[in-house]
Protein backbone atom coordinates (compact mmCIF):
# COMPACT_ATOMS: atom_id res chain seq x y z
CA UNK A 1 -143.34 -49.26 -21.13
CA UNK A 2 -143.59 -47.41 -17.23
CA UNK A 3 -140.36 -46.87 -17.60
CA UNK A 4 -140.26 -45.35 -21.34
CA UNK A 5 -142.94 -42.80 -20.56
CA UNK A 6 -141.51 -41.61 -17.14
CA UNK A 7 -137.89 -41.00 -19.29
CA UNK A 8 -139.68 -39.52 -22.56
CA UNK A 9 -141.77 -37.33 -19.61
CA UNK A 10 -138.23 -36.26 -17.80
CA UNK A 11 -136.78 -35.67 -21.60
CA UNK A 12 -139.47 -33.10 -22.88
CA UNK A 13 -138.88 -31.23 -19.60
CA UNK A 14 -135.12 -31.04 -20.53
CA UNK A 15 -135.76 -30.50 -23.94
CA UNK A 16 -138.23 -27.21 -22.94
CA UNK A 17 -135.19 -26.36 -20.09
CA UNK A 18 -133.13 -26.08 -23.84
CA UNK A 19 -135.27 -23.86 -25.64
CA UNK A 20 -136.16 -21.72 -22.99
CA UNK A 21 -132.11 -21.24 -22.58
CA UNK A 22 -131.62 -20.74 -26.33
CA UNK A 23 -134.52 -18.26 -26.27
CA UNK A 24 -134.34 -16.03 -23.05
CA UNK A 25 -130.99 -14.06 -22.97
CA UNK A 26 -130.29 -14.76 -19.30
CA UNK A 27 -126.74 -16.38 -18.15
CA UNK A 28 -128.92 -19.15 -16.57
CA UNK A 29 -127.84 -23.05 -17.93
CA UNK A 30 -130.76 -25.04 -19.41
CA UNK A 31 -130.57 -27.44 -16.99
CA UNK A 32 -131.55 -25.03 -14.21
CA UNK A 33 -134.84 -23.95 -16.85
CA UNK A 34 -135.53 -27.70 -16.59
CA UNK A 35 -134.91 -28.20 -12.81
CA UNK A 36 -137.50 -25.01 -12.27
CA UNK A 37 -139.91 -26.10 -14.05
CA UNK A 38 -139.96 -29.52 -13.46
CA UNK A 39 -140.32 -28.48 -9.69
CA UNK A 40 -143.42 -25.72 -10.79
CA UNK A 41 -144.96 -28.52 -12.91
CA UNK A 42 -145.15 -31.13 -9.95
CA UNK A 43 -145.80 -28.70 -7.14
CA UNK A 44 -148.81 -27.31 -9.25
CA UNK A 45 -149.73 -30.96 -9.83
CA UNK A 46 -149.72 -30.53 -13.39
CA UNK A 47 -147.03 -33.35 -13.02
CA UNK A 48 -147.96 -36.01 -10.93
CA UNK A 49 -144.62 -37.73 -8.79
CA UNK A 50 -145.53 -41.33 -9.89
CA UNK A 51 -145.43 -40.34 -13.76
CA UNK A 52 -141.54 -39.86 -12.85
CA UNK A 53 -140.46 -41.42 -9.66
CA UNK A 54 -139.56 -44.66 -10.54
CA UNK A 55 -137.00 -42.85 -13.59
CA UNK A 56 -135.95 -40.27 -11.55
CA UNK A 57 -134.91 -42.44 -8.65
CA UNK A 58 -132.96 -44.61 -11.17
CA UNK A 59 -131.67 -41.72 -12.94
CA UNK A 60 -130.01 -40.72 -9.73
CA UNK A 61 -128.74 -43.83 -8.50
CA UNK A 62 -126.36 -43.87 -11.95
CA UNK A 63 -125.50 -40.76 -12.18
CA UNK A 64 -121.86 -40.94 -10.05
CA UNK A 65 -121.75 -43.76 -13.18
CA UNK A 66 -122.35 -40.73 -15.77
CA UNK A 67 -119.11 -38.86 -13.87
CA UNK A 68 -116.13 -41.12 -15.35
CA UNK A 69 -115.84 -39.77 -18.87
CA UNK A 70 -115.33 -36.32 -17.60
CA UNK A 71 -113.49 -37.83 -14.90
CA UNK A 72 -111.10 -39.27 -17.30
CA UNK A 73 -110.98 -36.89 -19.69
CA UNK A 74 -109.13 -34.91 -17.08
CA UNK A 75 -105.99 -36.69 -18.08
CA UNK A 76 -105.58 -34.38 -21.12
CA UNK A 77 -105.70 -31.67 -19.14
CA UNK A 78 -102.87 -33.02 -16.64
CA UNK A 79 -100.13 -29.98 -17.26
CA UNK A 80 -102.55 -27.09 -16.99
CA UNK A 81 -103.94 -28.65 -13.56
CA UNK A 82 -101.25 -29.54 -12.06
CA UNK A 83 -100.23 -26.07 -10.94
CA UNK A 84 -102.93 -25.20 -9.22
CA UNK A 85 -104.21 -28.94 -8.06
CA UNK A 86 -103.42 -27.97 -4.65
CA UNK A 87 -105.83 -25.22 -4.25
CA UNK A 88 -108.45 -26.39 -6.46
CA UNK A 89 -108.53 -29.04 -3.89
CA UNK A 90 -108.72 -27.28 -0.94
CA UNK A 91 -111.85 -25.04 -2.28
CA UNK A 92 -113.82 -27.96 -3.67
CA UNK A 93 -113.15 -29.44 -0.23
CA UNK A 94 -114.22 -26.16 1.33
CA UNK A 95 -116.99 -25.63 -0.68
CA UNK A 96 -118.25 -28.91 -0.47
CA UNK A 97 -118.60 -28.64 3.40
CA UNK A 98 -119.93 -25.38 3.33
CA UNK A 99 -122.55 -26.66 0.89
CA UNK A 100 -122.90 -29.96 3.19
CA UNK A 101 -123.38 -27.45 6.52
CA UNK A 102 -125.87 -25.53 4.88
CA UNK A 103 -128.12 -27.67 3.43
CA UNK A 104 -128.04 -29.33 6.83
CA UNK A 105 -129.31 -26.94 8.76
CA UNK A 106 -131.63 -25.61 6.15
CA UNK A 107 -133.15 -29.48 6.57
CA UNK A 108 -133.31 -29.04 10.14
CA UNK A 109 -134.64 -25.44 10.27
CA UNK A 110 -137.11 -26.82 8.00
CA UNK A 111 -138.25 -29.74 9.97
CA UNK A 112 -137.94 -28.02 13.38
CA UNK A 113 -140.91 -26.06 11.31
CA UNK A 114 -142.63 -28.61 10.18
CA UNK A 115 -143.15 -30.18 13.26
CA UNK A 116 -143.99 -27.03 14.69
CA UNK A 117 -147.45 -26.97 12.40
CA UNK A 118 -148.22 -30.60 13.49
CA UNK A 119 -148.19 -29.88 16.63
C-alpha cells in the first residue's frame, strides 16, 4: 500500500506538471512543470522525501527499461537516419561529455562549499 501512495503522490505531481503546461503558454514541457515543483514541494517540506523515496528510487532504477520501445521504434525511421547517423553520433557523444564535465565540477564546486561551512 507504501508503495501505491508514494506512485499515486509522484502521479498527481505529473498530472499538475500537465495542466500547468496546457494552461501557461510557455515553450516549457510538462515534465519540467512537474520536476520544479516536485523539487519546491519537498524543499519547502510540504513534501516529505520518505512519502516518495522508496518509488522514486525504483522508478529510476527501470527507467533505462522504459528506453527500448523508443529505442526500437527507431527502426522505422532507418532511411531518414542514416544520412546523418554519423554526426548525430558525434554530438550526442559530445554533448554527453560536456554534460558529464559539467555536472562534475558543479558537484565538486558544490562540495568544496559545503565543506567549507562545516568547517
Amino acid at each position: 500500500m507504501k508503495y501505491l501512495k508514494q506512485f499515486l503522490l509522484i502521479l498527481i505531481i505529473t498530472c499538475i506538471g500537465e495542466i500547468l503546461h496546457f494552461i501557461l503558454p510557455l515553450p516549457v514541457p510538462a515534465s519540467i512543470y512537474g520536476l520544479v515543483l516536485m523539487f519546491v514541494l519537498l524543499m519547502t517540506g510540504i513534501i516529505k522525501l520518505e512519502n516518495v523515496k522508496t518509488t522514486a528510487q525504483f522508478l529510476i532504477e527501470i527507467m533505462p527499461v522504459m528506453f527500448i520501445p523508443a529505442a526500437v521504434g527507431l527502426i522505422n525511421y532507418w532511411a531518414d537516419l542514416k544520412p546523418i547517423l554519423l554526426p548525430a553520433l558525434i554530438l550526442t557523444v559530445l554533448s554527453t561529455v560536456i554534460v558529464m564535465a559539467s555536472t562534475g565540477l558543479i558537484a565538486q564546486f558544490m562540495i568544496q562549499k559545503e565543506r567549507g561551512k562545516k568547517a
